[in-house]
Protein backbone atom coordinates (compact mmCIF):
# COMPACT_ATOMS: atom_id res chain seq x y z
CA UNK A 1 0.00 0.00 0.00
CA UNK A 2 1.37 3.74 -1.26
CA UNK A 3 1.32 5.04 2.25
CA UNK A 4 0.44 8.42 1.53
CA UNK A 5 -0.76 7.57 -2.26
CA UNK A 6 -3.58 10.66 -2.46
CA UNK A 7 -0.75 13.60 -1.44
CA UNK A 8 2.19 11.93 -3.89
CA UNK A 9 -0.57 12.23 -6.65
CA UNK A 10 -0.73 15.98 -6.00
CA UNK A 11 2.98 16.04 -4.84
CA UNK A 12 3.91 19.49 -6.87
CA UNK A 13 0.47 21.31 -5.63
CA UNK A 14 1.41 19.93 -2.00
CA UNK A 15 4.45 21.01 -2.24
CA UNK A 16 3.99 24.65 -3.38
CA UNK A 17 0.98 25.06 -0.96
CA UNK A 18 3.56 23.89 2.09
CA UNK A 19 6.58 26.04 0.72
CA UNK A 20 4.69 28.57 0.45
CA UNK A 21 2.82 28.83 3.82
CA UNK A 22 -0.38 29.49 2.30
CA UNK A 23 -1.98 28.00 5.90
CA UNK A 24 -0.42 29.11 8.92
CA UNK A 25 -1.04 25.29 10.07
CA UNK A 26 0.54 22.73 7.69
CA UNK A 27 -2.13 20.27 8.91
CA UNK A 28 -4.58 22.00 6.87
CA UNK A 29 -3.85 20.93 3.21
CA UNK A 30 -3.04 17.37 4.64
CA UNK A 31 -6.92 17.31 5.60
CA UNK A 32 -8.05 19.12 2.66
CA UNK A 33 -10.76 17.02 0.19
CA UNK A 34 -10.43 17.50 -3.15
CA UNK A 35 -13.51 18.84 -4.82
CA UNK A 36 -12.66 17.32 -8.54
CA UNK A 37 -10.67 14.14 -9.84
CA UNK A 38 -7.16 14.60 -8.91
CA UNK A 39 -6.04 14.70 -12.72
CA UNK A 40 -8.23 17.64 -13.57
CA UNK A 41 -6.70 19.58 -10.49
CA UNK A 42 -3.36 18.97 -11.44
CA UNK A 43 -4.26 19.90 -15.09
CA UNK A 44 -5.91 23.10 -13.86
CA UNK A 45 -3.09 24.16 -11.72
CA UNK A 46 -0.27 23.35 -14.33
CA UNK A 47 -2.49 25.47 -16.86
CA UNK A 48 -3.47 28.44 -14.31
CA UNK A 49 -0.04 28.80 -12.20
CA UNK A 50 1.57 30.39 -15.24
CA UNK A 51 -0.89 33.00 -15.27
CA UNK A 52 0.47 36.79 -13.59
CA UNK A 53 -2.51 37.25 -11.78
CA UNK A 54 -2.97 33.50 -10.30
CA UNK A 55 -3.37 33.10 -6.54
CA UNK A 56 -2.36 29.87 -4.92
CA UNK A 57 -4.72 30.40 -2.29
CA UNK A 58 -7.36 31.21 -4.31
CA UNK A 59 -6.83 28.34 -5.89
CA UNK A 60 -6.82 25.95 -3.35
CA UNK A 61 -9.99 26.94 -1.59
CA UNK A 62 -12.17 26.46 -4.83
CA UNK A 63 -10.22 23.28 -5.62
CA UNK A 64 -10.69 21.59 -1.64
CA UNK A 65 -12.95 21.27 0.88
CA UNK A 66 -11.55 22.36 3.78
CA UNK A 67 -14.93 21.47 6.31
CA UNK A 68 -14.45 20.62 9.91
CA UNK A 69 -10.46 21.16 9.41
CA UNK A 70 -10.69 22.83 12.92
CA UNK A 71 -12.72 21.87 15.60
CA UNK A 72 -14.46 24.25 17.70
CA UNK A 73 -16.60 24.33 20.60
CA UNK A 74 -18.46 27.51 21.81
CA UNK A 75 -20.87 27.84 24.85
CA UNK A 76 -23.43 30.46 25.72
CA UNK A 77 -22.84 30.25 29.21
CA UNK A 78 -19.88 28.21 31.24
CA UNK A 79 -21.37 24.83 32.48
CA UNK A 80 -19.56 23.14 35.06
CA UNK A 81 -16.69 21.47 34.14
CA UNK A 82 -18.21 17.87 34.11
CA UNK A 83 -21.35 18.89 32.37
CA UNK A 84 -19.12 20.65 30.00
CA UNK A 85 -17.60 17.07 29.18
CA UNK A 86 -20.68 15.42 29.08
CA UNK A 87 -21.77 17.75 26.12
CA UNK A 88 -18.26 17.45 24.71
CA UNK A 89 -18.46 13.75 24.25
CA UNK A 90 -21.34 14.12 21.39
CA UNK A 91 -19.35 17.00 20.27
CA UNK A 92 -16.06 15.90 19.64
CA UNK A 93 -17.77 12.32 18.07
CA UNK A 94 -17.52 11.55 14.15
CA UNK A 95 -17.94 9.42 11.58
CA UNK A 96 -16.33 8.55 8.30
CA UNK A 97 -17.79 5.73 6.86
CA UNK A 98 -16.36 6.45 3.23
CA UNK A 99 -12.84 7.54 2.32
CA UNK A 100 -12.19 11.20 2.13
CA UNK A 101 -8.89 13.04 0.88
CA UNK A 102 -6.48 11.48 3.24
CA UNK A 103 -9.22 10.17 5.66
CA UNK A 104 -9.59 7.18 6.37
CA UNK A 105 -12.81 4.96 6.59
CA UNK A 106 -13.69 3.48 10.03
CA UNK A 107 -16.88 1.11 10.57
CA UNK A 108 -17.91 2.81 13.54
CA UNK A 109 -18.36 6.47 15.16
CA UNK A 110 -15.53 7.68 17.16
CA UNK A 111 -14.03 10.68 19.49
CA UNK A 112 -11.77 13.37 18.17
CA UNK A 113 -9.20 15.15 20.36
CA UNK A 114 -10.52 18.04 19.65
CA UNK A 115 -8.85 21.37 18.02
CA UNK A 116 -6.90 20.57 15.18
CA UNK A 117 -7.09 16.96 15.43
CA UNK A 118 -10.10 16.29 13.33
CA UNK A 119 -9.79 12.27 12.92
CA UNK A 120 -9.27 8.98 15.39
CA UNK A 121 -6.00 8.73 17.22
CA UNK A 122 -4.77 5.48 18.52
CA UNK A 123 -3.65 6.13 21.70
CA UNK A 124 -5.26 9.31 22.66
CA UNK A 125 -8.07 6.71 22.35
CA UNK A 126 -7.80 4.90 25.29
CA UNK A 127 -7.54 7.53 27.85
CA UNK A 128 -10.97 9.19 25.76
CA UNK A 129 -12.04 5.44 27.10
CA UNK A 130 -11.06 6.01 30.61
CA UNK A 131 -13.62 8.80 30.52
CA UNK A 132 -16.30 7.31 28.18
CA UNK A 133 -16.19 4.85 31.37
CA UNK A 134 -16.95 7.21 34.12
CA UNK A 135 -19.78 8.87 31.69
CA UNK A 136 -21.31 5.46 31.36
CA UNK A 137 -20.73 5.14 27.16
CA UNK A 138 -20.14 1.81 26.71
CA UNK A 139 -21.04 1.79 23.14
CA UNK A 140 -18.93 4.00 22.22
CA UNK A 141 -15.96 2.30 24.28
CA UNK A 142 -16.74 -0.65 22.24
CA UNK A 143 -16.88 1.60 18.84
CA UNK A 144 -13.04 3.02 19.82
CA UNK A 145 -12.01 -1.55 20.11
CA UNK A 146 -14.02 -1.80 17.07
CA UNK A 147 -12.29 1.05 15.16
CA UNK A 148 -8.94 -0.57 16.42
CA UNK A 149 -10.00 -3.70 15.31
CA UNK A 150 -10.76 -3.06 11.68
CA UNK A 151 -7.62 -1.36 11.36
CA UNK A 152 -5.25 -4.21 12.46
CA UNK A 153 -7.27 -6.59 10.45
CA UNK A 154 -6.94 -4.37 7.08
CA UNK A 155 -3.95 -2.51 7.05
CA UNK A 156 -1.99 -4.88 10.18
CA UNK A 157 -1.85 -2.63 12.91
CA UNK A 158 -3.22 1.18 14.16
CA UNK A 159 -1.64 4.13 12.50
CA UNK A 160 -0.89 6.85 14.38
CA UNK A 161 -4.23 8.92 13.43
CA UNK A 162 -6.97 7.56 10.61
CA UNK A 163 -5.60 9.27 7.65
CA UNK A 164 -3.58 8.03 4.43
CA UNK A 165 -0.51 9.61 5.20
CA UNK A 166 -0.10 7.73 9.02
CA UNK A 167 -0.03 4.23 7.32
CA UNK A 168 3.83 4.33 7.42
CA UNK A 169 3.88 4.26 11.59
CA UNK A 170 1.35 3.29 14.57
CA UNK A 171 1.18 4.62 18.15
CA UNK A 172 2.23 3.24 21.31
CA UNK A 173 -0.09 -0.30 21.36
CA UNK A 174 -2.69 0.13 23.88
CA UNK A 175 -5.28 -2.29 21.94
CA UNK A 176 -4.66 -4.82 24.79
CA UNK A 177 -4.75 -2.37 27.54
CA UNK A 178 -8.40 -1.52 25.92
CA UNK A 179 -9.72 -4.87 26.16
CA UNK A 180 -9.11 -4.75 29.83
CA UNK A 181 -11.05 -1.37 30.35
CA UNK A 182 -13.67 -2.97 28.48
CA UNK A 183 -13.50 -6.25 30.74
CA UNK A 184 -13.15 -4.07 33.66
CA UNK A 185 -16.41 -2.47 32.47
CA UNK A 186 -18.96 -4.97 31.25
CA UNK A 187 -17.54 -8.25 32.98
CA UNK A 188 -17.20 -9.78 29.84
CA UNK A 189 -14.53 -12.33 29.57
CA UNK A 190 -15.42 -12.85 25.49
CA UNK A 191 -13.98 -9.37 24.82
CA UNK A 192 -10.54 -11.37 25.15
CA UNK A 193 -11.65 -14.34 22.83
CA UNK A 194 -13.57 -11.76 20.26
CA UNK A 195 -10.62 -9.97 19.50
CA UNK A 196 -7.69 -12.50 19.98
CA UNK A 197 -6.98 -12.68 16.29
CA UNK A 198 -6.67 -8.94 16.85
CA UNK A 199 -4.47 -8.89 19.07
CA UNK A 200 -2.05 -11.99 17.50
CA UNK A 201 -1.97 -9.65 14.32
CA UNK A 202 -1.06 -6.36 16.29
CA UNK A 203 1.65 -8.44 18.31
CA UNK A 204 2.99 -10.04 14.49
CA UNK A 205 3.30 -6.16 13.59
CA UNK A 206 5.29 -5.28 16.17
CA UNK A 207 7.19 -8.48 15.88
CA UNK A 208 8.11 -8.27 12.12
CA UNK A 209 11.73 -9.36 11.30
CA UNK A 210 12.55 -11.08 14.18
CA UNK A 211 13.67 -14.43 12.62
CA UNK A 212 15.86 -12.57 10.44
CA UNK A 213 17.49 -10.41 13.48
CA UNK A 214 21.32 -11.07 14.34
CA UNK A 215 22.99 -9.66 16.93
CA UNK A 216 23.72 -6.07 17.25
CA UNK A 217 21.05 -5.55 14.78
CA UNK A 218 17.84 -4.15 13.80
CA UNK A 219 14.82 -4.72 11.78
CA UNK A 220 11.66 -2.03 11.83
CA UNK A 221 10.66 -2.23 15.34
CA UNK A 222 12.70 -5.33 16.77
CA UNK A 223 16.23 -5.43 17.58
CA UNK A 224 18.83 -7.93 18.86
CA UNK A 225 21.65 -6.45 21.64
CA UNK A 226 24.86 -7.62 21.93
CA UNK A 227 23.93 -10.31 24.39
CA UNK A 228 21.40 -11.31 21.81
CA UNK A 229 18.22 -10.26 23.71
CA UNK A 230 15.44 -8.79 21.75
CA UNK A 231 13.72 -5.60 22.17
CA UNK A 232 11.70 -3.50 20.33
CA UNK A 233 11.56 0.12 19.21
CA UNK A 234 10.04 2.87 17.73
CA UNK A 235 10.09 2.93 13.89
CA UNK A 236 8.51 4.33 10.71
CA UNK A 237 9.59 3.16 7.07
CA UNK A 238 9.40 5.96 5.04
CA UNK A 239 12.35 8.79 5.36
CA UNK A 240 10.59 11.52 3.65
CA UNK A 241 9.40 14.98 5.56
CA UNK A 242 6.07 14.48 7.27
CA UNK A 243 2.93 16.07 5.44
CA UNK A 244 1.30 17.31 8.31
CA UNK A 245 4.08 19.04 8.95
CA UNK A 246 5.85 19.58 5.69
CA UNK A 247 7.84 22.82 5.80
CA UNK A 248 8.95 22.05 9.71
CA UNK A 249 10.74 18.98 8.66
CA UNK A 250 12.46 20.21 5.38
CA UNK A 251 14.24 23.45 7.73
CA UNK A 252 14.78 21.15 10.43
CA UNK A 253 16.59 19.07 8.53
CA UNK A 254 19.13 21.41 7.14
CA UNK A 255 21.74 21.05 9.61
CA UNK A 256 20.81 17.20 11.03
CA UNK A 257 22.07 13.51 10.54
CA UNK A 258 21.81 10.97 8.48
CA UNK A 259 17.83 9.50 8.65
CA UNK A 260 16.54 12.68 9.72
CA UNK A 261 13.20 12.41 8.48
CA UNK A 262 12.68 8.77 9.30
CA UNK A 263 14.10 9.60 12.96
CA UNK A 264 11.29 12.36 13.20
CA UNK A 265 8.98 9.86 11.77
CA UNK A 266 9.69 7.16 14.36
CA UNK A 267 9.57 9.61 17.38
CA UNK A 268 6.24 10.60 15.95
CA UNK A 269 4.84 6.75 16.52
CA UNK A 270 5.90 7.03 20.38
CA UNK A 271 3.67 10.04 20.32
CA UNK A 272 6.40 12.08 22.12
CA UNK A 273 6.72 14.53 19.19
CA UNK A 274 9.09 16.01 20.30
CA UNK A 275 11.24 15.41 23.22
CA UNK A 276 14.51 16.54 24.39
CA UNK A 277 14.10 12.01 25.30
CA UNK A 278 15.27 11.89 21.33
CA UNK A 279 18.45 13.93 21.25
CA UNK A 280 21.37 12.99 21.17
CA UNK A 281 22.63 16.14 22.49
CA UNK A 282 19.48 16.41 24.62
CA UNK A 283 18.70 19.82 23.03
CA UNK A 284 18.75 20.23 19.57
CA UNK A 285 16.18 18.24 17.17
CA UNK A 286 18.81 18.10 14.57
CA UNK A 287 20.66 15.49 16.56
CA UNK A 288 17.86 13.28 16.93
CA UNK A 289 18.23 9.64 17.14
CA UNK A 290 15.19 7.57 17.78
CA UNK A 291 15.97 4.71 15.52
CA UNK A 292 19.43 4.08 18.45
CA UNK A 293 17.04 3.59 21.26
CA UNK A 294 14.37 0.57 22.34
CA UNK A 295 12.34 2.66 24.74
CA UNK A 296 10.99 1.53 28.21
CA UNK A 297 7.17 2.49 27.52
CA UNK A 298 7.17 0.32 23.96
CA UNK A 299 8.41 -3.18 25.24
CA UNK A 300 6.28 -2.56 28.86
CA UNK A 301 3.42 -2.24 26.27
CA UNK A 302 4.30 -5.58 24.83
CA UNK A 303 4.45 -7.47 28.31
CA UNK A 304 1.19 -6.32 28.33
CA UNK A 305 0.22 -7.18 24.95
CA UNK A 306 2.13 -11.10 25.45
CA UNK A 307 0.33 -11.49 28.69
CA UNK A 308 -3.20 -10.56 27.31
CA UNK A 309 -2.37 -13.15 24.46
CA UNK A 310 -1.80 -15.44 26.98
CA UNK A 311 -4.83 -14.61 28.79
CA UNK A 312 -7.00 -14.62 25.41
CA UNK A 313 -5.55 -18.43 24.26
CA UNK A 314 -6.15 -19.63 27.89
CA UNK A 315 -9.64 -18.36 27.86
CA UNK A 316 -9.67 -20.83 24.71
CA UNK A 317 -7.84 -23.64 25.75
CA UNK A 318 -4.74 -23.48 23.22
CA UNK A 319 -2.29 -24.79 25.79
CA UNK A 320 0.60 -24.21 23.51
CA UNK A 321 -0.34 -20.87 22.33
CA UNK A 322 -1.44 -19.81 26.21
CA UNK A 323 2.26 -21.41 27.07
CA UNK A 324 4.92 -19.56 24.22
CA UNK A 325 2.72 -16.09 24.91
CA UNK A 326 3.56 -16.92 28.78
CA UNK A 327 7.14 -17.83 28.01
CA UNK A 328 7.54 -14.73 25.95
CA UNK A 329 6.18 -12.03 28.82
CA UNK A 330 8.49 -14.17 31.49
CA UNK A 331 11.45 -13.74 28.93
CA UNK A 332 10.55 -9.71 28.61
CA UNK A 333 10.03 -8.71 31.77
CA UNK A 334 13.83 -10.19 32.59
CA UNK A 335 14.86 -8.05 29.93
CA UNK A 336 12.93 -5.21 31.14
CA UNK A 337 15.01 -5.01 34.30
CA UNK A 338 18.11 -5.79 32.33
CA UNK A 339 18.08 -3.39 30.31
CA UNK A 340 16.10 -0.39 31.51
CA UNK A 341 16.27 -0.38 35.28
CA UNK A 342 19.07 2.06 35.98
CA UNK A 343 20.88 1.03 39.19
CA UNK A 344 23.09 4.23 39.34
CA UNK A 345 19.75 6.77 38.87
CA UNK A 346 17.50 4.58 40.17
CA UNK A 347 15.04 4.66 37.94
CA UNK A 348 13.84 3.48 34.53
CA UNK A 349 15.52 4.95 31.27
CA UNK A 350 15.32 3.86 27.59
CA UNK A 351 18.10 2.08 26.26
CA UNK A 352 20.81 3.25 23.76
CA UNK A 353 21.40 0.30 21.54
CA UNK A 354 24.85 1.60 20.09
CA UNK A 355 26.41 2.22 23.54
CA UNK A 356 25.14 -0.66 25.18
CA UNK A 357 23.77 2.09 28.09
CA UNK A 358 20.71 3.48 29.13
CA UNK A 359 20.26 6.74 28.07
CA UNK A 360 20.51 10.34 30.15
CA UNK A 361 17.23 11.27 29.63
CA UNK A 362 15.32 11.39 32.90
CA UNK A 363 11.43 11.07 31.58
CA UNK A 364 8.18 10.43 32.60
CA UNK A 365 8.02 6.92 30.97
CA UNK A 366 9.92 5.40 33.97
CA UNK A 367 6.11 5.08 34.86
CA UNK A 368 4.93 2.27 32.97
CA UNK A 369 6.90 -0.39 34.89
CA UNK A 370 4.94 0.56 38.19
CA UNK A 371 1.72 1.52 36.17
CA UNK A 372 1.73 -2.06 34.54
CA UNK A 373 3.27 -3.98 37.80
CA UNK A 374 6.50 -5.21 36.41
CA UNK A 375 8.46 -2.98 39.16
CA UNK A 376 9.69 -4.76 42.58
CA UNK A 377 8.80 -2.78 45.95
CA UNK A 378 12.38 -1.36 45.97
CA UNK A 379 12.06 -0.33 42.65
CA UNK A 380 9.09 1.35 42.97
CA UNK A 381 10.27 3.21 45.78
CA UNK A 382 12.95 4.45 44.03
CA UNK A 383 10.84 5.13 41.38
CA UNK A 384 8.23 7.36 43.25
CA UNK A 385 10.80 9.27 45.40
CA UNK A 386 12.22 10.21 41.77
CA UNK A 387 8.78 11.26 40.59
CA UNK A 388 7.95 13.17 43.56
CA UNK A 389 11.04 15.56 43.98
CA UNK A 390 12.13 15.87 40.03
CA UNK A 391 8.56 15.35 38.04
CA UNK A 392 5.92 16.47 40.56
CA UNK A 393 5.24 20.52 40.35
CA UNK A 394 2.03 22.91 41.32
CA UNK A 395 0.32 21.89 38.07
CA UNK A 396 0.97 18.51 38.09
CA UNK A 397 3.67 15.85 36.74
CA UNK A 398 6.04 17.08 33.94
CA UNK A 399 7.14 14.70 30.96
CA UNK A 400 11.15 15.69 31.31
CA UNK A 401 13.80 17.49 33.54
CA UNK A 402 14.85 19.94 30.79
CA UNK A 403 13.24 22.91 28.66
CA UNK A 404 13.59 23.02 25.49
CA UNK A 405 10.57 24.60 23.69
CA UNK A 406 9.70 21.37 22.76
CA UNK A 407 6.15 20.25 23.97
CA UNK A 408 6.86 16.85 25.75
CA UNK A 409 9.46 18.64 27.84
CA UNK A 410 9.63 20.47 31.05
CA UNK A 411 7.15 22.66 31.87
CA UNK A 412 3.98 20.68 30.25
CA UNK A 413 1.85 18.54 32.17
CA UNK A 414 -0.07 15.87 29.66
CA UNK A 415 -3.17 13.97 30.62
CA UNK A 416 -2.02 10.48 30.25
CA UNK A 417 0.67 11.15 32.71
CA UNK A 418 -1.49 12.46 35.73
CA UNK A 419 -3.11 8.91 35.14
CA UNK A 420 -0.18 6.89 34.87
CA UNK A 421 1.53 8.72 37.64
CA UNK A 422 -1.33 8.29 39.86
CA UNK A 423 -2.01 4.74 38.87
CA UNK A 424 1.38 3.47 39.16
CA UNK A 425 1.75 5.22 43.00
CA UNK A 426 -1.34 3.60 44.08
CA UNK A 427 -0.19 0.39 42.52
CA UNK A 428 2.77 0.12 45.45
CA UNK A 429 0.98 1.79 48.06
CA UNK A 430 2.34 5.43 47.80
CA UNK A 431 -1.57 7.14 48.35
CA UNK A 432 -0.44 10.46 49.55
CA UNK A 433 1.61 10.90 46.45
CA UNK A 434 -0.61 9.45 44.33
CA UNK A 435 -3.52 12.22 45.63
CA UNK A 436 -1.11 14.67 45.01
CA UNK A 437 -0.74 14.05 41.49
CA UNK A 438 -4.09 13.93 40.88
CA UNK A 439 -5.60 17.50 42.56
CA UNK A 440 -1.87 19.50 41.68
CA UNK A 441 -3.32 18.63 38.04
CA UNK A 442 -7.07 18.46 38.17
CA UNK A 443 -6.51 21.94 39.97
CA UNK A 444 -4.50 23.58 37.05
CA UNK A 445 -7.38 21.74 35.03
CA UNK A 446 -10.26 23.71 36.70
CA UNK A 447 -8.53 26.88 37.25
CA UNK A 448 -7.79 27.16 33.41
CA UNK A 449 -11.29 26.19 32.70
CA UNK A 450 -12.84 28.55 34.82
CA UNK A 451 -10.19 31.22 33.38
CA UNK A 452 -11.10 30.63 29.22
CA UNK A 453 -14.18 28.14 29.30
CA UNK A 454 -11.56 25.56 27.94
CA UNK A 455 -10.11 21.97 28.22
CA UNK A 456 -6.65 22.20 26.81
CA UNK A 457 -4.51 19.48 24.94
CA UNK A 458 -1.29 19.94 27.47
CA UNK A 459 -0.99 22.71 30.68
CA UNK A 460 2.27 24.20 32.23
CA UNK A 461 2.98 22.35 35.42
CA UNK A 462 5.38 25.18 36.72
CA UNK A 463 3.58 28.38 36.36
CA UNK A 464 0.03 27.77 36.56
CA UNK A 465 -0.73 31.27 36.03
CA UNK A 466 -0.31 30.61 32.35
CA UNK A 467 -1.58 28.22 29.49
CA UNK A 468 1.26 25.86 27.86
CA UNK A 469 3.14 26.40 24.70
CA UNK A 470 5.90 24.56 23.38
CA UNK A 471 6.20 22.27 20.07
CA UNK A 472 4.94 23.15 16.37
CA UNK A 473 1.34 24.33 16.95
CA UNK A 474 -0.61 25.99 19.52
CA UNK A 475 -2.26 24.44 22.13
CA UNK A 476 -5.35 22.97 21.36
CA UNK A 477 -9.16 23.30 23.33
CA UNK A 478 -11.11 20.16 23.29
CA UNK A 479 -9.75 17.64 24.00
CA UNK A 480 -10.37 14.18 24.27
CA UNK A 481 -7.50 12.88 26.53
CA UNK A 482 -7.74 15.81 29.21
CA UNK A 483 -11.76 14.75 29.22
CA UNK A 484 -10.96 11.13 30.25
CA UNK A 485 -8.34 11.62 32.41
CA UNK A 486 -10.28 14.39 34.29
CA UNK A 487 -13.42 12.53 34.98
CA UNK A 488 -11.46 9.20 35.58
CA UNK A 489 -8.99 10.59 38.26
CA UNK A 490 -12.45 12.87 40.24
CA UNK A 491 -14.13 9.60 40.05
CA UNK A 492 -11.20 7.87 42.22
């Protein structure tokens, strides 16, 4: 499949339109529909550009559709903040049961993020769940596992966001994690059985090339060390700059390494985009190197994902499949503490797979071992103690120790972290912290709601007199992730 076969058909329009900044937001011609068969556009535009008096914008808006490229919610009057969400749910819901431009079709109706972010996200998805939960909309939990579903099954796995040009990469795979809010919500053990071809294909994604693997080598998103363990890591295939944000890449990449694009690309599927966690010189984008590292969140995920596999074939009575899926979480998890645990920090960190280290990067990630269980006591101590002096401010938990601009570094505070953080504390017993995270961020949440009427994509954790910024847009009102987390962490 031509990952991103409707833009390369209009390639030299695209291209102009980006270079040329006709939309402040790149995003915009990515989601634009074309109004006539793609070869009479291009013919048009070949035969009108050379006119003096053509305008590119001009020609673009009578050539595209450009409806519901922004999403926006106004209110009369300011409800409170739960009511709000309650409204925002039907809202921020779509449907795209035919192909459109770059979008893709989905069998079921779904939740936006909000803002910008006009289609279905993969992993934004689950923590809209989390709050679908609390509201009581199990249907539309079970349209989100539905959506995921259909994807795996036709293209092999969840891209990043439901549009052509995502097919290259996924998102951090939380189909697994899914099936457990679902179980956790209906009581329904079939869930597991329902979707266990699902979940087999999904796992075979993230698998691909490991047969062929030597050590001290890598294959898309599996990698042998030097000891001849295997990890996995982030990865996209193409090594082109990214549509969406088209013009960002091409000046970015100026003064950067070898793989720049596909680097970008591959940060992109951890959802981290961007993240002084990618740098090599834990500053400057141009040095990133995403394709060196097998990342603590990704193979924590995959425990997850081996154990649920494990759980589904059980549930079925394949004895052999219930015992390799059992054999291969056992297996991970040793490598988990092999390779990430970081005796001298005392805490988790990715792992650089060219210097046989983990990395400097203190992050936020160093969550998922206590969120999913795989920690020991001590660890977890460690772990929290870490959280609580470096991580923890006013506003809630931060993503990274250092500012750089970019917007999964210090000072933001993202949703899915307040619920990790909090999750993962009460896991081991830490309840004070673990109430701290939650109202230091469900605070900033109401204050800044009461202050513009909004639920934002990200908030600063440090000075919570003051909305976030950071990355290459502006921060976005909506939004789906803030929404679930909120509701889910008031609830508890």
């Amino acid at each position: 499949m031509n990952t991103q076969l409707y833009i390369k058909e209009i390639q030299a329009l695209f291209d102009d339109v980006q270079r040329s900044k006709v939309f402040e937001d790149q995003k915009m011609m990515t989601d634009a529909v074309p109004l006539l068969p793609i070869a009479e556009i291009n013919a048009k535009y070949e035969a009108e550009k050379k006119s003096p008096d053509f305008d590119l914008k001009d020609f673009v808006l009578s050539n595209f559709d450009f409806l519901g490229a922004k999403v926006s919610i106004h209110r009369e009057e300011q409800l409170p903040i739960e009511d709000h969400i309650e409204k925002l749910w039907d809202e921020l819901t779509r449907t795209a049961y035919e192909e459109k431009g770059t979008l893709l079709k989905l069998p079921k109706p779904y939740v936006v993020p909000g803002g910008r972010f006009n289609e279905f996200f993969y992993w934004d998805s689950y923590y809209i769940m989390l709050g679908l939960q609390v509201s009581g909309r199990v249907e539309m939990m079970e349209n989100i596992v539905e959506n995921c579903s259909y994807l795996i099954q036709t293209v092999g796995f969840v891209p990043n966001a439901s549009r052509t040009h995502f097919l290259s990469r996924s998102q951090p795979p939380y189909f697994s994690l899914m099936l457990d809010l679902l179980f956790e919500t209906t009581k329904d053990e079939s869930v597991y059985i329902k979707y266990h071809n699902t979940l087999k294909k999904e796992y075979a994604f993230w698998m691909n090339g490991i047969e062929r693997l030597e050590k001290k080598s890598s294959i898309k998103r599996v990698l042998k060390t030097k000891d001849g363990d295997t990890l996995n890591r982030y990865y996209d295939a193409e090594n082109e700059p990214r549509p969406e944000s088209y013009l960002i890449d091409i000046e970015d990449a100026e003064n950067a390494g070898e793989e720049f694009y596909r680097n970008i690309r591959s940060a992109c599927e951890s959802g981290w985009d961007f993240s002084s966690r990618w740098f090599a010189d834990g500053e400057n984008i141009q040095t990133i190197e995403t394709l060196n590292l097998a990342e603590v969140d990704l193979n924590c995920l995959l425990w997850h994902l081996e154990k649920t596999l494990a759980k589904s074939s059980s549930l079925q009575n394949l004895s052999e499949k219930e015992n390799y899926f059992k054999e291969r979480a056992v297996g991970r998890r040793q490598i988990i503490h092999k390779y990430f645990w970081d005796e001298n920090s005392g805490t988790y960190k990715d792992y650089h797979t060219k210097k046989n280290t983990t990395t400097t990067s203190e992050h936020i990630a160093a969550l998922y071992p206590l969120f999913l269980g795989l920690a020991s006591a001590q660890q977890a101590k460690s772990v929290a103690e870490i959280i609580e002096k470096k991580f923890l401010y006013q506003g809630g938990l931060v993503t990274t120790t250092k500012k750089t601009g970019q917007q999964w570094d210090l000072p933001n505070a993202w949703a899915p972290y307040q619920w990790l953080g909090f999750k993962a504390m009460k896991n081991y017993g830490f309840d004070d912290l673990a109430e701290k995270i939650k109202n230091n961020w469900c605070e900033n949440v109401e204050r800044v709601y009461n202050n513009t009427g909004k639920l934002m994509e990200k908030y600063n954790a440090l000075d919570i007199e003051t909305v976030a910024g950071g990355g290459e847009y502006p921060n976005q009102d909506g939004f789906g992730w803030t929404n679930g987390v909120y509701l889910k962490l008031k609830q508890n």
